[in-house]
C-alpha atoms as a PDB file:
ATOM      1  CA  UNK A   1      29.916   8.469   4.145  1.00  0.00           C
ATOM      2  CA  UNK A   2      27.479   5.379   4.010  1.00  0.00           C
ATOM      3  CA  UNK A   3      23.833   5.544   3.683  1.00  0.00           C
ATOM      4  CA  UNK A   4      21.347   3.167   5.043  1.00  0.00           C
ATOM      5  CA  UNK A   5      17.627   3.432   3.660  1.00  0.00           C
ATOM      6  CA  UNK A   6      14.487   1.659   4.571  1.00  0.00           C
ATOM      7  CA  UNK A   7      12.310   1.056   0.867  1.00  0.00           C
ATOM      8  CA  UNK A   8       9.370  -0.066   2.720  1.00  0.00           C
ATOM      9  CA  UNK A   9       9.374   3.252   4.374  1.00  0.00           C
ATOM     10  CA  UNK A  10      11.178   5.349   1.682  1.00  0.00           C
ATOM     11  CA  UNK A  11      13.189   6.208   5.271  1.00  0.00           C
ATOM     12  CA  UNK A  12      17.055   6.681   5.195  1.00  0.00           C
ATOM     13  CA  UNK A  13      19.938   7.727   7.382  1.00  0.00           C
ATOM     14  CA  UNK A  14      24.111   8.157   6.837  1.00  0.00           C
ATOM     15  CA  UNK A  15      27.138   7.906   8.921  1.00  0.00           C
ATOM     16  CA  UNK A  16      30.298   7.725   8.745  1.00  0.00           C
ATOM     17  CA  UNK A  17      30.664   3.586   9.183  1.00  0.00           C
ATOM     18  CA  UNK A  18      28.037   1.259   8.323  1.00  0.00           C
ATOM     19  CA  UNK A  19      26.964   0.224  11.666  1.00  0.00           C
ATOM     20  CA  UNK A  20      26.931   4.505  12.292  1.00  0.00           C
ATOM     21  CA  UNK A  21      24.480   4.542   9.238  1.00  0.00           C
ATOM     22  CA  UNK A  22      22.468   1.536  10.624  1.00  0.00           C
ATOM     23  CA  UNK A  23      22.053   3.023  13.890  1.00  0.00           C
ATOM     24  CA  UNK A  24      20.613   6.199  12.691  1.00  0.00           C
ATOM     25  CA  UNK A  25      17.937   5.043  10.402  1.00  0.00           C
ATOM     26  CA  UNK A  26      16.961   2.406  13.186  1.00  0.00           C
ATOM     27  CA  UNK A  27      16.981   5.619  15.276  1.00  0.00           C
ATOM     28  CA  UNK A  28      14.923   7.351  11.991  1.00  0.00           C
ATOM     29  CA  UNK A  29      12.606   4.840  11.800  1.00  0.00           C
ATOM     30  CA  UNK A  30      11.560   5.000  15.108  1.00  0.00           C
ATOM     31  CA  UNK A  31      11.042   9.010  14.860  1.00  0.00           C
ATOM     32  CA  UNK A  32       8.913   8.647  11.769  1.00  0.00           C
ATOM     33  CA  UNK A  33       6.989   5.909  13.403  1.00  0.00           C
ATOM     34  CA  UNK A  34       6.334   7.797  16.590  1.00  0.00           C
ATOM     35  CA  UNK A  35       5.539  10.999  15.046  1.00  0.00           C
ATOM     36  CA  UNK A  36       2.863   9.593  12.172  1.00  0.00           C
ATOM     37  CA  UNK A  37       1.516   7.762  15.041  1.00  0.00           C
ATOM     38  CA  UNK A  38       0.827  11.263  16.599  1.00  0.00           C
ATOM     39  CA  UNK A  39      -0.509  12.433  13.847  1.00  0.00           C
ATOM     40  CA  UNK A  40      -3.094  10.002  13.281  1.00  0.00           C
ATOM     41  CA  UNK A  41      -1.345   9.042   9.796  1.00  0.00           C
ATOM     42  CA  UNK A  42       0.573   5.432  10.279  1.00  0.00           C
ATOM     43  CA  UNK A  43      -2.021   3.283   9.122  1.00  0.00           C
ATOM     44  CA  UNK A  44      -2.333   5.246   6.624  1.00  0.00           C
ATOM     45  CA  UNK A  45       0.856   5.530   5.420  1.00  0.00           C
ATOM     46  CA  UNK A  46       1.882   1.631   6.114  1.00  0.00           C
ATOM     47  CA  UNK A  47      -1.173   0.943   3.769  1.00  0.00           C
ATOM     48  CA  UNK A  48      -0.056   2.935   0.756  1.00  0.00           C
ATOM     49  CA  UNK A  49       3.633   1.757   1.412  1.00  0.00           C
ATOM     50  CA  UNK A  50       2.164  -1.574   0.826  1.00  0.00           C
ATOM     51  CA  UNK A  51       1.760  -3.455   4.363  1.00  0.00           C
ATOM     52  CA  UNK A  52      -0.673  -5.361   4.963  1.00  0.00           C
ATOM     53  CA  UNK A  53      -2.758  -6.071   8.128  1.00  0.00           C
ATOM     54  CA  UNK A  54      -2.528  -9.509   9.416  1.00  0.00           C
ATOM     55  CA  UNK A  55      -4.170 -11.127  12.490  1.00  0.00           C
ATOM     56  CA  UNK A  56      -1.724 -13.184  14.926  1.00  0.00           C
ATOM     57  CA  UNK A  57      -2.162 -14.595  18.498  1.00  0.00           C
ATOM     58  CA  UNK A  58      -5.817 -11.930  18.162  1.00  0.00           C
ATOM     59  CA  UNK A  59      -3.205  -9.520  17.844  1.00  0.00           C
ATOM     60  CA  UNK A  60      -3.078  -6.987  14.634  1.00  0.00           C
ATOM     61  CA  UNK A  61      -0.044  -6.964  13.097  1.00  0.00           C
ATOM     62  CA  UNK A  62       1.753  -5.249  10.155  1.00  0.00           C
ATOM     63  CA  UNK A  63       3.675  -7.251   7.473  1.00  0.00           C
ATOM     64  CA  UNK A  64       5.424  -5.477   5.139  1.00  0.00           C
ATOM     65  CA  UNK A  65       6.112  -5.961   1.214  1.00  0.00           C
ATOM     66  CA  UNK A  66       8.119  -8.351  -0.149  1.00  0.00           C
ATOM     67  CA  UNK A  67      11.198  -6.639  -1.644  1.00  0.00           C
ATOM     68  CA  UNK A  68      11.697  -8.649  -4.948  1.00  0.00           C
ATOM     69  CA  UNK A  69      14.787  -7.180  -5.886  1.00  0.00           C
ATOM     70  CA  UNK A  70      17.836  -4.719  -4.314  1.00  0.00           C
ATOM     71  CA  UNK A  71      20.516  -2.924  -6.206  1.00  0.00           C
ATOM     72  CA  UNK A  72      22.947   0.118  -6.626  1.00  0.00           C
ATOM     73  CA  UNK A  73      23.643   3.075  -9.089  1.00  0.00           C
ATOM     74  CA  UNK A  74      26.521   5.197  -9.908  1.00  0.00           C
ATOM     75  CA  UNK A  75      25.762   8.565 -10.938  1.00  0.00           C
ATOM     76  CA  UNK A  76      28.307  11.139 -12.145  1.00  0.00           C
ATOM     77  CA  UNK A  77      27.389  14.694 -11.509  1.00  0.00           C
END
């Protein structure tokens, strides 16, 4: 089983091959994204995950943190 997880959204997915585990948390993402829209909760929610708003081409746009650093753990339960 592989996992794939999104920090900036604290968003993550599995399958059974990588690109499987990819595909669902693109396929995640998209589901959180459309549903907090709904909900009137996205900005919201990309704020206190730490993107910013940016202006580009007089279009609003969301950038998100910069990850500064990545990395695994082992746990034995």
């Amino acid at each position: 089983m592989f996992v794939a997880y999104s920090p900036e959204l604290d968003v993550s997915s599995c399958g059974k091959t990588p690109v499987e585990a990819r595909q669902n948390l693109h396929e995640a993402v998209e589901i959180f994204l459309e549903e907090t829209s709904k909900m009137g909760t996205l900005n919201d929610i990309l704020e206190e995950s730490g993107f910013v708003k940016e202006k580009f081409n007089h279009k609003i746009r969301w950038q998100p943190p910069k990850i500064i650093s990545t990395g695994k753990e082992r746990l034995t339960v």
